[in-house]
Structure formats: C-alpha cells, structure tokens
PDB file of N, CA and C in Angstrom:
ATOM      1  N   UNK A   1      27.343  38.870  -5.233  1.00  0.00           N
ATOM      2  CA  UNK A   1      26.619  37.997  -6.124  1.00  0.00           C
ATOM      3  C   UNK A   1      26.729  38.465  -7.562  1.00  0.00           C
ATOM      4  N   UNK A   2      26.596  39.691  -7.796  1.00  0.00           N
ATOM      5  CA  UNK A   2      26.835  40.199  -9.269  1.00  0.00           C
ATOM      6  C   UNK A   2      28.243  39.937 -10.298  1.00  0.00           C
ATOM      7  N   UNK A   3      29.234  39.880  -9.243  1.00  0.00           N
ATOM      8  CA  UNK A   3      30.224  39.494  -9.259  1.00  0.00           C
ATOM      9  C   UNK A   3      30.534  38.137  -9.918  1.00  0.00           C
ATOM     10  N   UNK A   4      29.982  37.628  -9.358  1.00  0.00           N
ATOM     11  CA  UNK A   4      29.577  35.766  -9.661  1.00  0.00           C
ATOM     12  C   UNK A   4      29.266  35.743 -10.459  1.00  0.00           C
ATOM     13  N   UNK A   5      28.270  36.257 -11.053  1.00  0.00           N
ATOM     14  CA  UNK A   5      27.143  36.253 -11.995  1.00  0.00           C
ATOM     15  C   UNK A   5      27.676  36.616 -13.849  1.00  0.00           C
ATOM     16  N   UNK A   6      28.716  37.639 -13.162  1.00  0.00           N
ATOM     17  CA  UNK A   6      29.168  38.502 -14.441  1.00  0.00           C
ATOM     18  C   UNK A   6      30.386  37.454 -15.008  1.00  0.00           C
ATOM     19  N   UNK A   7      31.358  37.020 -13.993  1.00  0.00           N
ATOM     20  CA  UNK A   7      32.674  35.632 -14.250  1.00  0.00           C
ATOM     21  C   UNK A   7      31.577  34.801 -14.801  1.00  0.00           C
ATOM     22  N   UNK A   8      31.165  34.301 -14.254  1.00  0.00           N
ATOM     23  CA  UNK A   8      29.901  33.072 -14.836  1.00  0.00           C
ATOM     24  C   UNK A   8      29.573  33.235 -16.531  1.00  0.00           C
ATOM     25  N   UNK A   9      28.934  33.848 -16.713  1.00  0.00           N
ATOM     26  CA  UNK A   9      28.183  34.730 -17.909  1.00  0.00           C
ATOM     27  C   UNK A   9      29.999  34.870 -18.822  1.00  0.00           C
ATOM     28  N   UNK A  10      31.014  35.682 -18.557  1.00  0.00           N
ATOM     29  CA  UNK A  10      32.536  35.421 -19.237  1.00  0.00           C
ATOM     30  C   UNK A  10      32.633  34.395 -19.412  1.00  0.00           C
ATOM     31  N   UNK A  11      32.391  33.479 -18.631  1.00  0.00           N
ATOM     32  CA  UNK A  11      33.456  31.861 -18.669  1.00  0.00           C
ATOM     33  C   UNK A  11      32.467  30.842 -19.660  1.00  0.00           C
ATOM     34  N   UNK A  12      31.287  31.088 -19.327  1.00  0.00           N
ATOM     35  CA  UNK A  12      29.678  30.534 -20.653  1.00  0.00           C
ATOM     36  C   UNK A  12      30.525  30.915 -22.015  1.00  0.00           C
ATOM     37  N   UNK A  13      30.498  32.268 -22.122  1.00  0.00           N
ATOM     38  CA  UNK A  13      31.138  32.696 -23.686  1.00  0.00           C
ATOM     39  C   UNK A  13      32.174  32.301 -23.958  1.00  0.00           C
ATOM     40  N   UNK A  14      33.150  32.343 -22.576  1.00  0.00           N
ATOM     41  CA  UNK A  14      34.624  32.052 -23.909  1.00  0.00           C
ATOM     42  C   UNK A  14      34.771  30.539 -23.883  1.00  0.00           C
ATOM     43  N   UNK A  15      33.954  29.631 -23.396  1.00  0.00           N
ATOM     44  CA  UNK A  15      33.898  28.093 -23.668  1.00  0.00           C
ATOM     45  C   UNK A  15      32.526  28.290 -24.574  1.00  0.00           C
ATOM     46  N   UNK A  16      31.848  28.980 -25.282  1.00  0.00           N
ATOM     47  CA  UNK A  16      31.513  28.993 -26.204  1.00  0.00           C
ATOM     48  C   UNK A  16      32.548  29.409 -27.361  1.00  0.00           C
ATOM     49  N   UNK A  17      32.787  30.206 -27.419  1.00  0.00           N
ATOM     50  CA  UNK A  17      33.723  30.714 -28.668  1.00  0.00           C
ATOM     51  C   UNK A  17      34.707  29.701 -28.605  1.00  0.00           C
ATOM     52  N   UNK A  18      35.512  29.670 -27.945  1.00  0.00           N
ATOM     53  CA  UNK A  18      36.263  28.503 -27.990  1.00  0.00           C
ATOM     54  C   UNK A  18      35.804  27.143 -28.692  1.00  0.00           C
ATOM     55  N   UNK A  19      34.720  26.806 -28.355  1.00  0.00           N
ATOM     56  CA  UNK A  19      33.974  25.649 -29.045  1.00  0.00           C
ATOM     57  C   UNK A  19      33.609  25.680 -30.524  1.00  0.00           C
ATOM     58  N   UNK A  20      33.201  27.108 -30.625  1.00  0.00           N
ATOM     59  CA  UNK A  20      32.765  27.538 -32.166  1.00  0.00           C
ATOM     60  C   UNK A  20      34.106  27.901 -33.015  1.00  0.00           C
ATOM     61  N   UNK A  21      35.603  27.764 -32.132  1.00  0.00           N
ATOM     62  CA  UNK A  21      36.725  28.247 -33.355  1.00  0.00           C
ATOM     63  C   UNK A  21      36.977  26.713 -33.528  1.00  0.00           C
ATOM     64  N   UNK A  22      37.009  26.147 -32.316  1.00  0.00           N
ATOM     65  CA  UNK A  22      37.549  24.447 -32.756  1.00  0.00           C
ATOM     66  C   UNK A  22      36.816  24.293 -33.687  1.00  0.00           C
ATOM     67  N   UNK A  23      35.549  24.258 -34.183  1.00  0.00           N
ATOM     68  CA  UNK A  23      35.389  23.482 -35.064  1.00  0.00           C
ATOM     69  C   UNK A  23      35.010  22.094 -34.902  1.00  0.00           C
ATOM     70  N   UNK A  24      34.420  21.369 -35.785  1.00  0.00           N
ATOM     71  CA  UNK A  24      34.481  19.711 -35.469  1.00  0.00           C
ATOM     72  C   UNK A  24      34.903  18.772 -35.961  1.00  0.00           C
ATOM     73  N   UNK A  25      35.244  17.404 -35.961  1.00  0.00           N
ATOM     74  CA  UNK A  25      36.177  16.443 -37.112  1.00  0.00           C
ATOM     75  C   UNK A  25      35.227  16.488 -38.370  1.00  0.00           C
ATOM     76  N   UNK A  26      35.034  16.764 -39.237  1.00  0.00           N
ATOM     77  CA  UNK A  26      34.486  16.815 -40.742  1.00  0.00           C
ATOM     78  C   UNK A  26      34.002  14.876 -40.875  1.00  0.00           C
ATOM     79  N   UNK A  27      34.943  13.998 -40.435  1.00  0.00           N
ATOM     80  CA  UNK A  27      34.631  12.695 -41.056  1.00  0.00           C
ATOM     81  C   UNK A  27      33.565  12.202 -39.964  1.00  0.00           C
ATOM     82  N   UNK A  28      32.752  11.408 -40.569  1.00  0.00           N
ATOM     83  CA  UNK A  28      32.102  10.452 -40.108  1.00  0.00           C
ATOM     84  C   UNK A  28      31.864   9.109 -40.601  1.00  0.00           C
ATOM     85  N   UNK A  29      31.578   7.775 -39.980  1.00  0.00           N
ATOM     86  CA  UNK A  29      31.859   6.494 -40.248  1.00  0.00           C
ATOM     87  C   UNK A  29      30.456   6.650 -41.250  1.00  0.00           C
ATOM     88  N   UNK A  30      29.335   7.610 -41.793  1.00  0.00           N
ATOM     89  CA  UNK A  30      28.112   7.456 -42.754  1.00  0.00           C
ATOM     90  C   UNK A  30      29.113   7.800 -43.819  1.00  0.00           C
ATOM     91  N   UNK A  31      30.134   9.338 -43.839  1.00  0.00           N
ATOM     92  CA  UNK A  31      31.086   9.325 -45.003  1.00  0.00           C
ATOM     93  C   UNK A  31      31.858   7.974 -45.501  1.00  0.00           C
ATOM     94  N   UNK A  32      32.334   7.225 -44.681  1.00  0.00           N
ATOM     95  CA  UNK A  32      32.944   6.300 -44.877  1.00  0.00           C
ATOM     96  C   UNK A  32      32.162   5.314 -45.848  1.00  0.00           C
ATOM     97  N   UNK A  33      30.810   5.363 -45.047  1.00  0.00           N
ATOM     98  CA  UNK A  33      29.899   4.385 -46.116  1.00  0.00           C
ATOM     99  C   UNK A  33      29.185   4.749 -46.953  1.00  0.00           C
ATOM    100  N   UNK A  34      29.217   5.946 -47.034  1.00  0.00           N
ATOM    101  CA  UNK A  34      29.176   6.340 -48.712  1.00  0.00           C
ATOM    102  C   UNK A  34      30.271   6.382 -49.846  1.00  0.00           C
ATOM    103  N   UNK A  35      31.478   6.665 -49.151  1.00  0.00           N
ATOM    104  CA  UNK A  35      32.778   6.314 -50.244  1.00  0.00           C
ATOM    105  C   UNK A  35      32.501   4.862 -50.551  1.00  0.00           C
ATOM    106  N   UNK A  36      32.591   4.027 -49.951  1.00  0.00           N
ATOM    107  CA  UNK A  36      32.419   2.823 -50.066  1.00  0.00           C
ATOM    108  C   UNK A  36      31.533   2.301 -51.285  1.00  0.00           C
ATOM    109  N   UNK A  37      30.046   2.704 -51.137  1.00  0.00           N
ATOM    110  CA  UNK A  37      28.852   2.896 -51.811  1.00  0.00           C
ATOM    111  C   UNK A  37      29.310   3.183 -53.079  1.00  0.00           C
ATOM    112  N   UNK A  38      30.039   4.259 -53.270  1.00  0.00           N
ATOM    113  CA  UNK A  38      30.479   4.799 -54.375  1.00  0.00           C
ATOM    114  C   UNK A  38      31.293   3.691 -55.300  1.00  0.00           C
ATOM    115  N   UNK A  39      32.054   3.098 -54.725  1.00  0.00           N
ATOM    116  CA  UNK A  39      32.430   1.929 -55.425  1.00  0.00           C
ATOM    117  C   UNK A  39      34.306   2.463 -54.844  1.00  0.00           C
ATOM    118  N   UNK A  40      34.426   3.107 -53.578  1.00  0.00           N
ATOM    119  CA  UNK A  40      35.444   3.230 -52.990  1.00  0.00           C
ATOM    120  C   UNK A  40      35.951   2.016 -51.972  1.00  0.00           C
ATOM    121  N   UNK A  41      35.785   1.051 -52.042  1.00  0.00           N
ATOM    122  CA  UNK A  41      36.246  -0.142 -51.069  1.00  0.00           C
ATOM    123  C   UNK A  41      37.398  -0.082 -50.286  1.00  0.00           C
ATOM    124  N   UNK A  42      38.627   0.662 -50.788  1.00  0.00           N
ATOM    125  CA  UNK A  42      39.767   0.560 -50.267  1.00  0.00           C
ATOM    126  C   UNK A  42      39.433   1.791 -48.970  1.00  0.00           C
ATOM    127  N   UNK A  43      38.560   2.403 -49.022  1.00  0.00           N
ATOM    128  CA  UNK A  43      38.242   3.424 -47.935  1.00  0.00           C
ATOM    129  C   UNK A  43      37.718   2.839 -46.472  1.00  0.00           C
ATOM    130  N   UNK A  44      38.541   1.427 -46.332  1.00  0.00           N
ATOM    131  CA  UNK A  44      38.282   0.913 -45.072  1.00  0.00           C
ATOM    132  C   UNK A  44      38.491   1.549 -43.295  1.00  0.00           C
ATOM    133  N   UNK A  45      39.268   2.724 -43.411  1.00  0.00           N
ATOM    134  CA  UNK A  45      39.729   3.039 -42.153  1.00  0.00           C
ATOM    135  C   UNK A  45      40.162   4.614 -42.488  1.00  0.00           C
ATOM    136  N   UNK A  46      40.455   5.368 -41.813  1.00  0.00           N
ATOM    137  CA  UNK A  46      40.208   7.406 -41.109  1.00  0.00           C
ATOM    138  C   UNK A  46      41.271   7.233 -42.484  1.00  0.00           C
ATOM    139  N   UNK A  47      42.831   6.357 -42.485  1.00  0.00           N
ATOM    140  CA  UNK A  47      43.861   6.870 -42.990  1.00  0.00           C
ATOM    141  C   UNK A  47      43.660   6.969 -44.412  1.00  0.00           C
ATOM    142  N   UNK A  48      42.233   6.981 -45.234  1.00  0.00           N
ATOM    143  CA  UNK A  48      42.178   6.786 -46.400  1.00  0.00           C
ATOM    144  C   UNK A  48      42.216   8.293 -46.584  1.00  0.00           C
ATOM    145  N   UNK A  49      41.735   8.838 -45.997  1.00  0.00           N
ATOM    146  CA  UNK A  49      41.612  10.760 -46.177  1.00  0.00           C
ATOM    147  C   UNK A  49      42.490  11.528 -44.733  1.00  0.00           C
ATOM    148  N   UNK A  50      43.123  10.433 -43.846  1.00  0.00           N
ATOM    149  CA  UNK A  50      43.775  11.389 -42.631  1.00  0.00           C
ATOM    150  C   UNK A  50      45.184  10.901 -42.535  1.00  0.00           C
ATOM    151  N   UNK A  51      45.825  11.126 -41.501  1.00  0.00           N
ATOM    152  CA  UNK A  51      46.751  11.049 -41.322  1.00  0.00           C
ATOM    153  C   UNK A  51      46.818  10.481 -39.667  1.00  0.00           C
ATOM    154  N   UNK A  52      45.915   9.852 -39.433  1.00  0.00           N
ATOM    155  CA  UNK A  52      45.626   9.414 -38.107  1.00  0.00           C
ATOM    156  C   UNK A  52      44.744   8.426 -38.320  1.00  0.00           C
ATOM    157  N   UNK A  53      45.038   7.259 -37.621  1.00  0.00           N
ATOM    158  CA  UNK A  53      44.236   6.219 -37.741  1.00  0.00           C
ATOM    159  C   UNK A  53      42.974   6.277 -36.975  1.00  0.00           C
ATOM    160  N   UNK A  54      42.882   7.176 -35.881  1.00  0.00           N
ATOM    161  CA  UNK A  54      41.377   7.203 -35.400  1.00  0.00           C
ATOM    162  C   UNK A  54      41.653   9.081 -34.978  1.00  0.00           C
ATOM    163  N   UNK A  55      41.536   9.569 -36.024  1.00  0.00           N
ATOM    164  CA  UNK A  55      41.611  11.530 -35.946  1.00  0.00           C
ATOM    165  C   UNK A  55      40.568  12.254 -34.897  1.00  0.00           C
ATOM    166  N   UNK A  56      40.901  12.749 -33.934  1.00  0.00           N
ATOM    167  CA  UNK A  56      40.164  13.108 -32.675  1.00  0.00           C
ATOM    168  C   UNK A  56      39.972  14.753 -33.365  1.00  0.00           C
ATOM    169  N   UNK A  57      39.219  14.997 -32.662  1.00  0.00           N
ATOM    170  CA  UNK A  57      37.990  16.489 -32.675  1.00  0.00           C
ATOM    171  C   UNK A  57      39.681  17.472 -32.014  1.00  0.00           C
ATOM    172  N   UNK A  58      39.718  18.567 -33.464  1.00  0.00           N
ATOM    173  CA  UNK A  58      40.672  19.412 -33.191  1.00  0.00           C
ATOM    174  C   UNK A  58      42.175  18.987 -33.143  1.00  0.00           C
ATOM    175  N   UNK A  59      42.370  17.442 -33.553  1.00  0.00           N
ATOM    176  CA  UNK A  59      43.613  17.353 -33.593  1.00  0.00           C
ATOM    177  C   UNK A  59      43.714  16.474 -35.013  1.00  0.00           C
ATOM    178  N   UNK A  60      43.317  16.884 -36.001  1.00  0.00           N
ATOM    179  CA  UNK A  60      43.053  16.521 -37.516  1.00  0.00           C
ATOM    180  C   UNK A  60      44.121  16.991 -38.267  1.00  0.00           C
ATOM    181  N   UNK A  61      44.460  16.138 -38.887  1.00  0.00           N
ATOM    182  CA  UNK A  61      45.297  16.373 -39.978  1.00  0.00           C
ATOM    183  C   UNK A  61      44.951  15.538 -41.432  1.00  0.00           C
ATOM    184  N   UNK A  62      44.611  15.938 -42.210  1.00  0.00           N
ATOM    185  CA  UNK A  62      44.252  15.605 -43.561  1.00  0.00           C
ATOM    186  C   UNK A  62      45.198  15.208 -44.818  1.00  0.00           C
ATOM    187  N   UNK A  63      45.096  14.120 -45.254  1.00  0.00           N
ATOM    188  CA  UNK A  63      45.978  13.729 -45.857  1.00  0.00           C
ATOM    189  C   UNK A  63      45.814  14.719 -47.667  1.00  0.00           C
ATOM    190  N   UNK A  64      46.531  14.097 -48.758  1.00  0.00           N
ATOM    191  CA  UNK A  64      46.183  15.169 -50.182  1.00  0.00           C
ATOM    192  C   UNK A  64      44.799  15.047 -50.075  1.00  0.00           C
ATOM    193  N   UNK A  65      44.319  13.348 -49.860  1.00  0.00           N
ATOM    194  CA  UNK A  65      43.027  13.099 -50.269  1.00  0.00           C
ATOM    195  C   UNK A  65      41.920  14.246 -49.231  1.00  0.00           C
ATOM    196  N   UNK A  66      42.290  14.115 -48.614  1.00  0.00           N
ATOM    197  CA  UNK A  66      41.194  14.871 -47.184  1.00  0.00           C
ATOM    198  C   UNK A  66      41.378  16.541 -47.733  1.00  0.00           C
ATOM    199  N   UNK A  67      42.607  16.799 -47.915  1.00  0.00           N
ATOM    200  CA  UNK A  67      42.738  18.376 -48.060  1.00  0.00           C
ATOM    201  C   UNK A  67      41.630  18.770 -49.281  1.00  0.00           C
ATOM    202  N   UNK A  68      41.946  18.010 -50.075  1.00  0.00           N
ATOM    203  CA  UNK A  68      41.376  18.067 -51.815  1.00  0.00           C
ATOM    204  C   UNK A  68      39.705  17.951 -51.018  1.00  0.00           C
ATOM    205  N   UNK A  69      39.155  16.827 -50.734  1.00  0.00           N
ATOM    206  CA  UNK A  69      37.963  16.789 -49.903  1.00  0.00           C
ATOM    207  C   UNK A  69      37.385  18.301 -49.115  1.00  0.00           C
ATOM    208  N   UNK A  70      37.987  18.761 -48.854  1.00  0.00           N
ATOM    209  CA  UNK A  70      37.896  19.740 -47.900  1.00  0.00           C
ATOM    210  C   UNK A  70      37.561  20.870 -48.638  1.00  0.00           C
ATOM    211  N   UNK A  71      38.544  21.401 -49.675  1.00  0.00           N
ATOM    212  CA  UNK A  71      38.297  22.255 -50.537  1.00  0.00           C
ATOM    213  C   UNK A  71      37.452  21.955 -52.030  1.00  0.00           C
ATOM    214  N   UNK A  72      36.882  20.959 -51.912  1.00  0.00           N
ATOM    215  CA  UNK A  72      35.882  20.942 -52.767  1.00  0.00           C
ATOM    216  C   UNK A  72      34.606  21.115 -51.723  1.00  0.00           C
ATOM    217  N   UNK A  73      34.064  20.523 -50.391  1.00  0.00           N
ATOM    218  CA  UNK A  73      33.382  20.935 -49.940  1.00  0.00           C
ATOM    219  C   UNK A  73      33.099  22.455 -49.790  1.00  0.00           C
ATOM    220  N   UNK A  74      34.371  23.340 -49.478  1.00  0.00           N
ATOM    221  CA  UNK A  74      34.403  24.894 -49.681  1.00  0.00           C
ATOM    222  C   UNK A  74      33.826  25.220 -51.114  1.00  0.00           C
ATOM    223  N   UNK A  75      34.058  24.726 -52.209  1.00  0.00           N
ATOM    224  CA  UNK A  75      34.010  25.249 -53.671  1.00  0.00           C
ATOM    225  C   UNK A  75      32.833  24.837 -54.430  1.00  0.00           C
ATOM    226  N   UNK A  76      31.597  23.970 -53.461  1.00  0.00           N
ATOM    227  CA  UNK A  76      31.010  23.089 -53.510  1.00  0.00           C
ATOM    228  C   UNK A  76      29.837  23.890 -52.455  1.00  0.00           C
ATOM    229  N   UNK A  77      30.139  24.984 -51.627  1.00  0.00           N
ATOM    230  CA  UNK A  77      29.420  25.504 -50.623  1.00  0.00           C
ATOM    231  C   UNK A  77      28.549  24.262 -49.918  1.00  0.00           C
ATOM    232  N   UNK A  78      28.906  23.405 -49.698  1.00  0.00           N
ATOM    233  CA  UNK A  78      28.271  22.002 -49.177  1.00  0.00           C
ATOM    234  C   UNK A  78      28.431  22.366 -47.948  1.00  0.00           C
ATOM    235  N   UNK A  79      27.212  21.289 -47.067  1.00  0.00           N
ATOM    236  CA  UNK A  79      27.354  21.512 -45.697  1.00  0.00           C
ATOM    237  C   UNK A  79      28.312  20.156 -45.583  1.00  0.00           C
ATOM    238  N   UNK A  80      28.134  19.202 -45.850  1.00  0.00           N
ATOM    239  CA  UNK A  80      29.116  18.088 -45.301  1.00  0.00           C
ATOM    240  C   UNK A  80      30.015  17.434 -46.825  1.00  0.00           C
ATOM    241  N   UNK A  81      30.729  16.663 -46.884  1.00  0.00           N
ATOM    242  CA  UNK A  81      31.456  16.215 -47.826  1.00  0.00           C
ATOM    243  C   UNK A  81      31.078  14.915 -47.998  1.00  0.00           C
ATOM    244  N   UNK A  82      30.756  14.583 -49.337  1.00  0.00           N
ATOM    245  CA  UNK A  82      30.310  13.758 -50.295  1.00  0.00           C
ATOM    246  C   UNK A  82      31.236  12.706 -50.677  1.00  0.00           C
ATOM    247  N   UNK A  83      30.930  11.262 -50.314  1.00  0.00           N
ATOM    248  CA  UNK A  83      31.358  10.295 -50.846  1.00  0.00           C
ATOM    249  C   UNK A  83      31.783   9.936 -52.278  1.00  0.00           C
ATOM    250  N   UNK A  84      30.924  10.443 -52.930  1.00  0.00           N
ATOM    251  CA  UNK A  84      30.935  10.039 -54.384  1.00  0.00           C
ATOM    252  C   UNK A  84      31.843  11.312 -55.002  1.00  0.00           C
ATOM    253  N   UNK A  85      31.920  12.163 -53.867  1.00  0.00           N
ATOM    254  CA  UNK A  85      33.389  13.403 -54.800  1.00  0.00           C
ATOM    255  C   UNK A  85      34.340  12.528 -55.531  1.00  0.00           C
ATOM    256  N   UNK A  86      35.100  11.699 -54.552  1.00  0.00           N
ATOM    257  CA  UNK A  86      35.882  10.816 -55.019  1.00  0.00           C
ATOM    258  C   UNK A  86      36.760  10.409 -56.518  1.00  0.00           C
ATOM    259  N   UNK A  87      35.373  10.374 -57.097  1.00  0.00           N
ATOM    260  CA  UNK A  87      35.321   9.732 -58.328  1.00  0.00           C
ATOM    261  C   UNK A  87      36.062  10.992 -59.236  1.00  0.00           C
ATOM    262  N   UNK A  88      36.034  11.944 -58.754  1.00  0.00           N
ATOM    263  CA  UNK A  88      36.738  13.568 -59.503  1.00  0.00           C
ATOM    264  C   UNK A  88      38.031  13.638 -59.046  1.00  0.00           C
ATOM    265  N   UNK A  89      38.421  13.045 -57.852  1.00  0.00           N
ATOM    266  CA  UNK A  89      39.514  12.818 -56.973  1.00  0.00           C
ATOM    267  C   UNK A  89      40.852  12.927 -58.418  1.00  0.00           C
ATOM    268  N   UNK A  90      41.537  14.407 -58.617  1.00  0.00           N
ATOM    269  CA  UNK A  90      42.908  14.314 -59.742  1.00  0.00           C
ATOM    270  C   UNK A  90      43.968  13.286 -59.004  1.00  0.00           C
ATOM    271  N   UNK A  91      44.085  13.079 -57.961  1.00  0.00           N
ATOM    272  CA  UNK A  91      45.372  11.985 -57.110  1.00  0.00           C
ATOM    273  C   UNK A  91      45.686  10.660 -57.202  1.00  0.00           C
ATOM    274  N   UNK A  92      44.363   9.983 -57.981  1.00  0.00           N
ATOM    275  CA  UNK A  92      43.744   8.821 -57.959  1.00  0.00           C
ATOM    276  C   UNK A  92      44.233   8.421 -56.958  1.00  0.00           C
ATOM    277  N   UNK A  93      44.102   6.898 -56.705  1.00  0.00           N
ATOM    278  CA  UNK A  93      43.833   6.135 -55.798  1.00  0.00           C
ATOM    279  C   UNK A  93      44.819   6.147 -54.593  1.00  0.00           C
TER     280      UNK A  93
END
C-alpha cells in the first residue's frame, strides 16, 4: 500500500508541474472586447494577435502584434494584457 501511495503522490506532482510549466492561452474573448472598446474593430477574430484562428492552450503562437502584447504585459508587470495597449502598438495596424 505505501507503495501505491508514494507513485500516487509522484504522478499528483508531475501533472502538477507539468500544468504549472504549460502555462495558459493569455487571450480571452473579454480581451477581444476590450480591443474593440478601445476603438480596435478590426480585432474581430484570435488572428488579429495569433497566428491561429482558434489558438489552443500550449499550442500558441503569437503574431508581431501578440509578441509586442506579451512583452509589454512583462514590462508592464501586469497580470493580464490590456486592450487599450494597442493604441502604443509601434506596428500599426
């Protein structure tokens, strides 16, 4: 039984850690409607900041716009990324 107990208790952690290196998709459809808000309209769909039309958890790829997004959230110590960044966006449209 200890045996059990101890694999058990391993296999909890490394599908924890595992979970905590993935990470999670950064976008959400409220980001979306705050770009929007912002006076971003053309931000109708993922490919405005991805490179995937519907970007799944861990298989993300970020377009200039998303990368730039990303590292202003870092430089920005923000917990989530801001719609209205945008408007600072050097790439324009």
């Amino acid at each position: 039984m200890k045996k059990t107990t101890v694999g058990l208790a391993a296999a909890t952690l490394a599908v924890g850690l595992v979970l905590g290196i993935a990470g999670r998709a950064d976008a959400t459809l409220e980001m979306q409607k705050k770009a929007k808000a912002a006076g971003f309209a053309e931000s109708t769909n993922c490919l405005y900041c991805h490179n995937e039309k519907l970007p799944r958890k861990g298989a993300v790829t970020n377009n200039e716009r998303g990368k730039w997004l990303v590292t202003e959230k870092d430089k920005q110590k923000a917990k989530d990324i801001k719609g209205d960044w945008l408007k600072n966006y050097p790439g324009g449209k």
